[in-house]
PDB file of N, CA and C in Angstrom:
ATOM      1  N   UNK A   1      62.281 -25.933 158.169  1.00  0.00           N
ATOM      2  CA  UNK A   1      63.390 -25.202 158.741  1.00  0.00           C
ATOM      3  C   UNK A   1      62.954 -24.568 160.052  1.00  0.00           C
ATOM      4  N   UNK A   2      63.629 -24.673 161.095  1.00  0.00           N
ATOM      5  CA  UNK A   2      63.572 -23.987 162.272  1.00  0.00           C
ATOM      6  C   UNK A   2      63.461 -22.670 162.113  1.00  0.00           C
ATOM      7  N   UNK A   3      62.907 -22.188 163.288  1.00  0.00           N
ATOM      8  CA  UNK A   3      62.701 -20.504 163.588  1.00  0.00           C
ATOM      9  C   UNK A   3      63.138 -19.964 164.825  1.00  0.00           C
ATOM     10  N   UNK A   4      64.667 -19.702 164.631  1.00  0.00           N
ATOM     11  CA  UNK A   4      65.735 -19.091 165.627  1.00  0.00           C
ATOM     12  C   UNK A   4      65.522 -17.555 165.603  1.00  0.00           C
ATOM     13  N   UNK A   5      66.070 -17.236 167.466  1.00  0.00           N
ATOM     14  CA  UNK A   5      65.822 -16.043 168.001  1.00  0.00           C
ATOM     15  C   UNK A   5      66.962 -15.900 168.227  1.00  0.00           C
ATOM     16  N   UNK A   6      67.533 -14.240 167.543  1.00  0.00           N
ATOM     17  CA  UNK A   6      68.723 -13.860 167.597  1.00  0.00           C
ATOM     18  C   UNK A   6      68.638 -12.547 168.376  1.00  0.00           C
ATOM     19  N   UNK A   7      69.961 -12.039 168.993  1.00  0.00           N
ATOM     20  CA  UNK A   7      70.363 -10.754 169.141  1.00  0.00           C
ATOM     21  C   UNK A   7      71.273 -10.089 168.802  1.00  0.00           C
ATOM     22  N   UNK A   8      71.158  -8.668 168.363  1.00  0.00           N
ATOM     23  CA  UNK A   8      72.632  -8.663 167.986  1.00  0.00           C
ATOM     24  C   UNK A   8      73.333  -8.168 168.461  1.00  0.00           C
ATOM     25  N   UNK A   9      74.616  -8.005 169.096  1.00  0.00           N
ATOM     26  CA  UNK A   9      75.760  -7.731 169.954  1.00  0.00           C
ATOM     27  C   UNK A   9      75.962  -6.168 169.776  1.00  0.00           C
ATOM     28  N   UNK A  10      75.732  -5.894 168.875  1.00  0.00           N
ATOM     29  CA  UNK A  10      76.112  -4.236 168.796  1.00  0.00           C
ATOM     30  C   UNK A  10      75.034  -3.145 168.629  1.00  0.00           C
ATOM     31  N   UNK A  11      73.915  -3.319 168.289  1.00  0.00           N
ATOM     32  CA  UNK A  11      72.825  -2.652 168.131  1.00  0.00           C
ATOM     33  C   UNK A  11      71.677  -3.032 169.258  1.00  0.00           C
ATOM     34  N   UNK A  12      71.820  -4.290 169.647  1.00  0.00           N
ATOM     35  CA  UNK A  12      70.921  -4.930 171.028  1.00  0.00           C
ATOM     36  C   UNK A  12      69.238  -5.189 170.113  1.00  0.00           C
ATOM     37  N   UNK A  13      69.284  -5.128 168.737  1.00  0.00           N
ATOM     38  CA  UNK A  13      68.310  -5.340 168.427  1.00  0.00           C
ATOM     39  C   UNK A  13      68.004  -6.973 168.407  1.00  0.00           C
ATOM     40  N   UNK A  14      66.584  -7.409 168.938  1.00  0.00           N
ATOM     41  CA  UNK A  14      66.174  -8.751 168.881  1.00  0.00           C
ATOM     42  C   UNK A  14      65.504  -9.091 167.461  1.00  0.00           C
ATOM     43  N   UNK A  15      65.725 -10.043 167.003  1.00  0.00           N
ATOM     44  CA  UNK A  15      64.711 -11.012 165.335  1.00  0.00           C
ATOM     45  C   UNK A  15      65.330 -11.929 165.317  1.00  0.00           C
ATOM     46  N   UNK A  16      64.176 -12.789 164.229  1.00  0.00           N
ATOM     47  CA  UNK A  16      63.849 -13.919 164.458  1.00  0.00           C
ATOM     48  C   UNK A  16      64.197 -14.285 163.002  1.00  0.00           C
ATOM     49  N   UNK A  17      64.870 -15.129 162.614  1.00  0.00           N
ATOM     50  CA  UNK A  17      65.362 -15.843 161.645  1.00  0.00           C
ATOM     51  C   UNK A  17      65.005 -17.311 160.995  1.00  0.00           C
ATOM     52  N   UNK A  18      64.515 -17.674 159.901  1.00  0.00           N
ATOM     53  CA  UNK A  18      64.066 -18.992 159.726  1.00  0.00           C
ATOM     54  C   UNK A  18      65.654 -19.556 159.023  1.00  0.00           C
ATOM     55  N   UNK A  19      65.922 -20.574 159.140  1.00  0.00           N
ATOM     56  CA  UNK A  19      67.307 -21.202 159.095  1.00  0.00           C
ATOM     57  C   UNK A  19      67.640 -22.377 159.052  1.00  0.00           C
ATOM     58  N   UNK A  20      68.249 -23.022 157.958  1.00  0.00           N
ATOM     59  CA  UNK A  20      68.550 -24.549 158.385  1.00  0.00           C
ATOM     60  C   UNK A  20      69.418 -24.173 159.261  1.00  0.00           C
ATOM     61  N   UNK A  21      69.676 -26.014 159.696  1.00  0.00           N
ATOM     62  CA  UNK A  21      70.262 -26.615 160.686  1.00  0.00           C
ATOM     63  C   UNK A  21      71.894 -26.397 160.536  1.00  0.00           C
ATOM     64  N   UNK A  22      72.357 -26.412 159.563  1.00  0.00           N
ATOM     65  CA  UNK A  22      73.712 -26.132 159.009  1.00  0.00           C
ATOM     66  C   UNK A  22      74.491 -24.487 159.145  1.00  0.00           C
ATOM     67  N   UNK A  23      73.003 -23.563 158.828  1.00  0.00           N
ATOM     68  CA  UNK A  23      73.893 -22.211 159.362  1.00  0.00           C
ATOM     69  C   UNK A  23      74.238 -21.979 160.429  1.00  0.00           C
ATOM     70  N   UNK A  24      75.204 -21.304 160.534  1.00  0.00           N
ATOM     71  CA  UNK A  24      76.604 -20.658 162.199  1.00  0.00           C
ATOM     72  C   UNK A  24      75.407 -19.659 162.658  1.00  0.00           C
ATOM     73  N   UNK A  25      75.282 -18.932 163.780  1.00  0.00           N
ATOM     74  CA  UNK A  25      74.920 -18.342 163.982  1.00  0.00           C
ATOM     75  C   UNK A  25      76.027 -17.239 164.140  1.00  0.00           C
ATOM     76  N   UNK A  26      77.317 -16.967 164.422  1.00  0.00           N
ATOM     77  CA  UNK A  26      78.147 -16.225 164.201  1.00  0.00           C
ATOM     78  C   UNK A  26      77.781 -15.601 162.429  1.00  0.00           C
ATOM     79  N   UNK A  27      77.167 -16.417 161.690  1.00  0.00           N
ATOM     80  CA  UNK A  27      77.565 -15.672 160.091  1.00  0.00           C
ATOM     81  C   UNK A  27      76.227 -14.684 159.742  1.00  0.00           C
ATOM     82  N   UNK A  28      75.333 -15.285 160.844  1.00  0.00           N
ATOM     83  CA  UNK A  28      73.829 -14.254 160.512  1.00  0.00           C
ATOM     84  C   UNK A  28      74.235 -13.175 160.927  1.00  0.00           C
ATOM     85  N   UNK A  29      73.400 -12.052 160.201  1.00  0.00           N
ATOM     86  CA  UNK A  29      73.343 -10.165 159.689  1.00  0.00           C
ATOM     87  C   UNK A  29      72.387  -9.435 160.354  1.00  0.00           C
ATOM     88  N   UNK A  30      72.292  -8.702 161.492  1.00  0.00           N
ATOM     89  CA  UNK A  30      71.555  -8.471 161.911  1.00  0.00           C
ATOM     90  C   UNK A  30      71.004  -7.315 160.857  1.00  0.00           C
ATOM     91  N   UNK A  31      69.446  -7.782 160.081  1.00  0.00           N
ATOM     92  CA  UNK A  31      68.574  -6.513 159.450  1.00  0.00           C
ATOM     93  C   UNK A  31      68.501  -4.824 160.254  1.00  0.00           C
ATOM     94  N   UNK A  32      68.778  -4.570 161.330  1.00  0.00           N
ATOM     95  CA  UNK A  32      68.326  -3.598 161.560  1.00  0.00           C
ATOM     96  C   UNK A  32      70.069  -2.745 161.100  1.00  0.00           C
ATOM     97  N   UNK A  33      71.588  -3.483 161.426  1.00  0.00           N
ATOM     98  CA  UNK A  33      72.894  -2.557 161.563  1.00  0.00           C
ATOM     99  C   UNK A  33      73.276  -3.265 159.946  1.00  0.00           C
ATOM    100  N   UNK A  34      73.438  -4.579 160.077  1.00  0.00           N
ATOM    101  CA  UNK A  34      73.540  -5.260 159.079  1.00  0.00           C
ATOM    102  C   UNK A  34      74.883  -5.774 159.399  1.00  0.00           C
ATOM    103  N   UNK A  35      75.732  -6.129 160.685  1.00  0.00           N
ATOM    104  CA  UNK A  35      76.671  -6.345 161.273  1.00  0.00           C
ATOM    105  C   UNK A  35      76.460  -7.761 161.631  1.00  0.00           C
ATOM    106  N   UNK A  36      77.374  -8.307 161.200  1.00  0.00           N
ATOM    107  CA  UNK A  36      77.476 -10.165 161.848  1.00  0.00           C
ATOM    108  C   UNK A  36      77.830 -10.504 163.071  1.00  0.00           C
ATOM    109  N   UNK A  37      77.510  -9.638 164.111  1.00  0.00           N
ATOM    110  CA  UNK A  37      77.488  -9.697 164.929  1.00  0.00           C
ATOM    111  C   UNK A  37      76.150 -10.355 166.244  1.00  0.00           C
ATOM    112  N   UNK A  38      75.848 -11.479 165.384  1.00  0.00           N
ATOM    113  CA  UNK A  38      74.480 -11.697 166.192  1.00  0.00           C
ATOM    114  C   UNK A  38      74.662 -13.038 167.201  1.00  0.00           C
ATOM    115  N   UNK A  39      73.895 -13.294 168.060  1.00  0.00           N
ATOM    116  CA  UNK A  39      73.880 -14.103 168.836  1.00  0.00           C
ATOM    117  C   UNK A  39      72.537 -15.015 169.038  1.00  0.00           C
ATOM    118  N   UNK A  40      72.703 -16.301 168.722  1.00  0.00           N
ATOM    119  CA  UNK A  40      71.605 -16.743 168.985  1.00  0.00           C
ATOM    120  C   UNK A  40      70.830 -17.082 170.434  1.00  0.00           C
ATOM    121  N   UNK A  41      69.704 -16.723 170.514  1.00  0.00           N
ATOM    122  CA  UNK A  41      69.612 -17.131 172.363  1.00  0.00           C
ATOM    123  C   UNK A  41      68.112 -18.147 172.344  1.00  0.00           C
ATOM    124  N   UNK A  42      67.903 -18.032 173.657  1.00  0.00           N
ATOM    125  CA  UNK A  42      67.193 -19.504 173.976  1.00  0.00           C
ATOM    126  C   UNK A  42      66.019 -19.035 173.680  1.00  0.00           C
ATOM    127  N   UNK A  43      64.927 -19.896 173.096  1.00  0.00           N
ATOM    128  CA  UNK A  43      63.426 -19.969 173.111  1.00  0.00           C
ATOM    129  C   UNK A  43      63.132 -20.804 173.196  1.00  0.00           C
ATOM    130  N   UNK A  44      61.477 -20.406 173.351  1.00  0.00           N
ATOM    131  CA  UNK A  44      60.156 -21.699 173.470  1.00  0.00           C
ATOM    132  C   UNK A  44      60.209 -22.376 172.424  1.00  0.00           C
ATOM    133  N   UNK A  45      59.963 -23.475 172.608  1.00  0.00           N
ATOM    134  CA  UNK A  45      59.335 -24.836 171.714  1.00  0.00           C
ATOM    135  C   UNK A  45      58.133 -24.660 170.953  1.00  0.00           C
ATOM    136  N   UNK A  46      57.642 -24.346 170.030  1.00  0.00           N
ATOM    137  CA  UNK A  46      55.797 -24.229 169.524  1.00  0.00           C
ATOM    138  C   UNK A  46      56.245 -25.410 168.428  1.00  0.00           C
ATOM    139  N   UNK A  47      54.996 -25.713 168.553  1.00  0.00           N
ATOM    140  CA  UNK A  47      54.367 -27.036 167.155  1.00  0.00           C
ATOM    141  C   UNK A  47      52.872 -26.714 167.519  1.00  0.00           C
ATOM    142  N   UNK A  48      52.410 -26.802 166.301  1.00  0.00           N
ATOM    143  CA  UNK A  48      51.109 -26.423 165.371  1.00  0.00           C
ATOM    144  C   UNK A  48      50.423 -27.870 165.266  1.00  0.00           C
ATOM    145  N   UNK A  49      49.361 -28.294 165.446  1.00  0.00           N
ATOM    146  CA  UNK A  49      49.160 -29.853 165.064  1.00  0.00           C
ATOM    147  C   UNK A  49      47.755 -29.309 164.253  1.00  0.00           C
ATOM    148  N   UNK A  50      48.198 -29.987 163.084  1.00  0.00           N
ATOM    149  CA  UNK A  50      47.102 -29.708 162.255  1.00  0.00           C
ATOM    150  C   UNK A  50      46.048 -30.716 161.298  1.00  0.00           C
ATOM    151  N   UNK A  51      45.178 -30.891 161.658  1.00  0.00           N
ATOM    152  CA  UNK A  51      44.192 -31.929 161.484  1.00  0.00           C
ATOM    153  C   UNK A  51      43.895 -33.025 162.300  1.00  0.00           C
ATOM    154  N   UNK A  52      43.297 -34.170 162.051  1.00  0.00           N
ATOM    155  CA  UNK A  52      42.562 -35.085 163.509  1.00  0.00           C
ATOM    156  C   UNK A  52      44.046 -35.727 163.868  1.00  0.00           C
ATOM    157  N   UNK A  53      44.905 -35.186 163.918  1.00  0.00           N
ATOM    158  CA  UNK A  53      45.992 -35.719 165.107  1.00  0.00           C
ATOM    159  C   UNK A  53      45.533 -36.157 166.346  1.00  0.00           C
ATOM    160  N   UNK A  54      46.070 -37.309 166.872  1.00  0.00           N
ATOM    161  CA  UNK A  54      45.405 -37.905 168.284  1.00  0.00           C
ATOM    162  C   UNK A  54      46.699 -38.848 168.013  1.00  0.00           C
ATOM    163  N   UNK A  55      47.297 -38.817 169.938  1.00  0.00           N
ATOM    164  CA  UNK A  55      48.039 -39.644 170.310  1.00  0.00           C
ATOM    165  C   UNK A  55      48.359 -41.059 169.150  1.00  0.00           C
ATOM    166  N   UNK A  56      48.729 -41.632 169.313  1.00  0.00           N
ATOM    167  CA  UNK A  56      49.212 -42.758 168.632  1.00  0.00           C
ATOM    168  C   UNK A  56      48.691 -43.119 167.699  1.00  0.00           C
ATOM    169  N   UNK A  57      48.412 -41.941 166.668  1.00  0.00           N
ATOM    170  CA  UNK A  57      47.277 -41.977 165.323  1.00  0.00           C
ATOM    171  C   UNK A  57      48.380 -43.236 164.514  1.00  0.00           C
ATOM    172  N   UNK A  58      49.639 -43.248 164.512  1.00  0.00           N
ATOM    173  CA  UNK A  58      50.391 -43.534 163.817  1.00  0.00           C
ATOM    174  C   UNK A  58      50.538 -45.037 164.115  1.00  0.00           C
ATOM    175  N   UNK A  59      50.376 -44.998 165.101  1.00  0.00           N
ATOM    176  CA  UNK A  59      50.800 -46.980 165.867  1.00  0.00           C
ATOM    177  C   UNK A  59      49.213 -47.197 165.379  1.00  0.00           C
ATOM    178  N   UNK A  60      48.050 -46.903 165.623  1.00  0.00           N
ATOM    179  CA  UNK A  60      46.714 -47.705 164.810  1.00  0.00           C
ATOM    180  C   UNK A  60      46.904 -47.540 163.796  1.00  0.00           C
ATOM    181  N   UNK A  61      47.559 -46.710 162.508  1.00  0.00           N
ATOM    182  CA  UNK A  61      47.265 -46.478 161.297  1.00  0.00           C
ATOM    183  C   UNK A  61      48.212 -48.210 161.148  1.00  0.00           C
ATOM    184  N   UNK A  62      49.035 -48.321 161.379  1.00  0.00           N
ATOM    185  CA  UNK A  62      50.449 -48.952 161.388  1.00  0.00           C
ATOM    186  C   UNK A  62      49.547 -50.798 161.550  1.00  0.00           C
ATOM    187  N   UNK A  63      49.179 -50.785 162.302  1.00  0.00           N
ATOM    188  CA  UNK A  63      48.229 -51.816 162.934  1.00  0.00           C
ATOM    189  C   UNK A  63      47.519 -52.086 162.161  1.00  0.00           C
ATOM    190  N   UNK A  64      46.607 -51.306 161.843  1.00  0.00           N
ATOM    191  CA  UNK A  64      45.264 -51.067 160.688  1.00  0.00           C
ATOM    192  C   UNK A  64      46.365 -51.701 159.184  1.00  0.00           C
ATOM    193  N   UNK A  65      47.040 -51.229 158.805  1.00  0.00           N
ATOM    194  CA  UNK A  65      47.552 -51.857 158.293  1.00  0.00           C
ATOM    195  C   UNK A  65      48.068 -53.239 157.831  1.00  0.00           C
ATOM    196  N   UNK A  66      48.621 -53.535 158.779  1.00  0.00           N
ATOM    197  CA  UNK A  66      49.451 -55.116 159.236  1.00  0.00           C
ATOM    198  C   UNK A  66      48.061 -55.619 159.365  1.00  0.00           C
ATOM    199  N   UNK A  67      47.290 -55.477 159.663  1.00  0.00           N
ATOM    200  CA  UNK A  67      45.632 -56.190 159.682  1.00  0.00           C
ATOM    201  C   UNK A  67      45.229 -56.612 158.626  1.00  0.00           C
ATOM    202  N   UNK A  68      45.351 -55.963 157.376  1.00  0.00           N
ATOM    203  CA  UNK A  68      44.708 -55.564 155.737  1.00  0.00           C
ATOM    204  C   UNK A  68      45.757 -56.608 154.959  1.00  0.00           C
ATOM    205  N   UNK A  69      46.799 -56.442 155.471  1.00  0.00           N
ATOM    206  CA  UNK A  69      47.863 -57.477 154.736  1.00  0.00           C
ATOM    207  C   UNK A  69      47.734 -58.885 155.129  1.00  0.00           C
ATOM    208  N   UNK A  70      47.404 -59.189 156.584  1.00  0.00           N
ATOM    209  CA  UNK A  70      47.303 -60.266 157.119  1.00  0.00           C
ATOM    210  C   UNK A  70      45.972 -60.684 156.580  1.00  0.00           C
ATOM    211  N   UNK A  71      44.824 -60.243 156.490  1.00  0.00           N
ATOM    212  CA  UNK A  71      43.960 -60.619 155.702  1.00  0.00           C
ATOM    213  C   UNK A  71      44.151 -61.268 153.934  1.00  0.00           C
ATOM    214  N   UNK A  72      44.659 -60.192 153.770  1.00  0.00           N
ATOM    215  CA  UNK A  72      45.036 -60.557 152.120  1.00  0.00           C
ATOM    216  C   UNK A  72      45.750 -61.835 152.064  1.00  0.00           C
ATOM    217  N   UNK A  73      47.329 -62.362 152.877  1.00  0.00           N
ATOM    218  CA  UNK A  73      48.240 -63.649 152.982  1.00  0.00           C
ATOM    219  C   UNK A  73      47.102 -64.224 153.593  1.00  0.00           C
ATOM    220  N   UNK A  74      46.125 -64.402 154.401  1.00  0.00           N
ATOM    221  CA  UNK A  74      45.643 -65.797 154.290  1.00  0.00           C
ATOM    222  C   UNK A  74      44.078 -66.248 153.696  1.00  0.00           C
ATOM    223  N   UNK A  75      44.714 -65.453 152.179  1.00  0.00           N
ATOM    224  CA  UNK A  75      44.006 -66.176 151.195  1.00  0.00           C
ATOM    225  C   UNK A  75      44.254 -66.566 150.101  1.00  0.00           C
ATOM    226  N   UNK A  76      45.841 -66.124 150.054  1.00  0.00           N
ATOM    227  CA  UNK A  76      46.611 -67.442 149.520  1.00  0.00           C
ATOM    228  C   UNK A  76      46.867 -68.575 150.177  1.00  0.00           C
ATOM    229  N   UNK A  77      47.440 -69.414 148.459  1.00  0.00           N
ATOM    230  CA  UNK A  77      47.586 -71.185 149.316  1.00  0.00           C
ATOM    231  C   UNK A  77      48.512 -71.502 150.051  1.00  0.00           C
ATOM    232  N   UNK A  78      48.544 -72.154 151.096  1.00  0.00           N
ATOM    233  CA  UNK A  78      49.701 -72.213 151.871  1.00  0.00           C
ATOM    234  C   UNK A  78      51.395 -72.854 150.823  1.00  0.00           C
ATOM    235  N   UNK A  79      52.509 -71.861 151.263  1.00  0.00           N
ATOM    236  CA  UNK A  79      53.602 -72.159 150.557  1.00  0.00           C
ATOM    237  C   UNK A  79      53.735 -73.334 150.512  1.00  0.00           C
ATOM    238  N   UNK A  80      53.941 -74.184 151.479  1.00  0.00           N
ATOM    239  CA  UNK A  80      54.075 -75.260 151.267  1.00  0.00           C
ATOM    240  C   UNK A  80      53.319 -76.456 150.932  1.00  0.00           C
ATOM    241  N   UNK A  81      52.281 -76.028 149.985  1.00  0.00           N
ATOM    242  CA  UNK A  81      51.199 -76.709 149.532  1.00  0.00           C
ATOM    243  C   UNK A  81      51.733 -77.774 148.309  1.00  0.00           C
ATOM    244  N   UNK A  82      51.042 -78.819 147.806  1.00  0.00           N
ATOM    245  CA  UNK A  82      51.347 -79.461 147.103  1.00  0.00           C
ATOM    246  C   UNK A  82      50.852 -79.038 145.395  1.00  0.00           C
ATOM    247  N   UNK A  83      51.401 -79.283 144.237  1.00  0.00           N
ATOM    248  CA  UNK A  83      51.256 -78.951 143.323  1.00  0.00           C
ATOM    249  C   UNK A  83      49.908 -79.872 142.537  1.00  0.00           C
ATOM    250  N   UNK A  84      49.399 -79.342 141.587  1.00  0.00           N
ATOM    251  CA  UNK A  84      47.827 -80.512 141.372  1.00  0.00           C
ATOM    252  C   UNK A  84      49.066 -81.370 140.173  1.00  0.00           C
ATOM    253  N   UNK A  85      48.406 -82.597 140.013  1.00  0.00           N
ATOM    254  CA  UNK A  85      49.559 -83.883 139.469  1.00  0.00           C
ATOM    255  C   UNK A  85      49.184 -83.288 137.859  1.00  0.00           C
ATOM    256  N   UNK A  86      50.674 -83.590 136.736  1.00  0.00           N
ATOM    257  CA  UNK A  86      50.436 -82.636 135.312  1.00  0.00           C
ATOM    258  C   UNK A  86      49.537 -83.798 134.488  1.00  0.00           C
ATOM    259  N   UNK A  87      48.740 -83.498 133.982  1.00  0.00           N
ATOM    260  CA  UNK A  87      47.945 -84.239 133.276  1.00  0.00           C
ATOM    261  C   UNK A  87      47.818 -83.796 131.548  1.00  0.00           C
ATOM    262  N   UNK A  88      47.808 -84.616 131.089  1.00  0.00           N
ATOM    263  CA  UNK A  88      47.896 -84.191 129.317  1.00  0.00           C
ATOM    264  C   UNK A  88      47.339 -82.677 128.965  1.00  0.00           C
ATOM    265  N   UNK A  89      46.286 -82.078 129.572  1.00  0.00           N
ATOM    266  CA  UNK A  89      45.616 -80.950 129.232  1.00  0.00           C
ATOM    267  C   UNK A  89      46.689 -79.551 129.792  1.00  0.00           C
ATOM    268  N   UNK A  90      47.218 -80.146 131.260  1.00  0.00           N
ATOM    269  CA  UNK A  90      47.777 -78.875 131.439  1.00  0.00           C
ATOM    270  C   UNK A  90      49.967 -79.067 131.121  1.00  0.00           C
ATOM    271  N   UNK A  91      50.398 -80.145 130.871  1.00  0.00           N
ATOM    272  CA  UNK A  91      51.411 -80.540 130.316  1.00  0.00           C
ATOM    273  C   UNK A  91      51.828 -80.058 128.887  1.00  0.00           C
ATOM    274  N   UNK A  92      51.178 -79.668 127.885  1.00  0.00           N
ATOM    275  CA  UNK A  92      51.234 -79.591 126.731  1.00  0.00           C
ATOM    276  C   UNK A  92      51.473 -77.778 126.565  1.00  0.00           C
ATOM    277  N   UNK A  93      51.947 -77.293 125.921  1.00  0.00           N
ATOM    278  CA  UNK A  93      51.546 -75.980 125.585  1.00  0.00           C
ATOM    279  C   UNK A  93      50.722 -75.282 124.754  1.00  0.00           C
ATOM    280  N   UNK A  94      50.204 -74.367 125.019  1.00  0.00           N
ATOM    281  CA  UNK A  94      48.940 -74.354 123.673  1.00  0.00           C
ATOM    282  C   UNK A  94      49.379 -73.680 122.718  1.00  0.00           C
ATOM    283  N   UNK A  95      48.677 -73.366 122.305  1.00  0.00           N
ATOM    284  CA  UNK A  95      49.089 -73.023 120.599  1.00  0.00           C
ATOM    285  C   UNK A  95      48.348 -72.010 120.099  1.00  0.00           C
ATOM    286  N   UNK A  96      48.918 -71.158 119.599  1.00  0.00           N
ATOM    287  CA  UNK A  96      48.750 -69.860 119.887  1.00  0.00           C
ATOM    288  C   UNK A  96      47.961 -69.771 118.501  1.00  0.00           C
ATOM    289  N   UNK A  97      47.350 -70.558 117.525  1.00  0.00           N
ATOM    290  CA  UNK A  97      46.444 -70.669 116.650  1.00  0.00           C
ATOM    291  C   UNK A  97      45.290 -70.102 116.772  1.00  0.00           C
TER     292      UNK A  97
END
């Protein structure tokens, strides 16, 4: 959830509100009068990056990936391979004796 900076219209007190995306800012209470009279106003942008984050960690992970799979498909048999011809041993069903 975002972290919106309000004021409020009748008391001039400033706070900071955590809030989904869906609340009015007309319906927030300012804590200090307790009047719905608040206004939301403009702020800075912050993001926190936390752990070995690095540019396009996500496009090599992604890659690294598609690599591991492409390895694995070609060591199966090719689809359109031919079947081995049925011979009495593998034609028969066994028997669960």
């Amino acid at each position: 959830m975002p972290l919106y900076e309000y004021v409020c219209e009748s008391c001039d007190h400033h706070f900071e509100a955590m809030q989904a995306l869906s609340v009015k800012p007309e319906d927030t209470t300012c804590p200090k009068c307790q009047t719905a009279k608040s206004r939301r106003i403009m702020s800075s942008f912050a993001s926190k990056i936390v752990g070995t984050h690095k540019t396009g960690f996500a496009e090599q992970k992604a890659y690294g990936m598609l690599g591991e799979r492409m390895d694995k498909f070609a060591k199966l048999p090719p689809i359109m391979g031919q079947r081995a011809a049925p011979t009495e041993a593998n034609s028969q069903p066994s028997s669960g004796e």
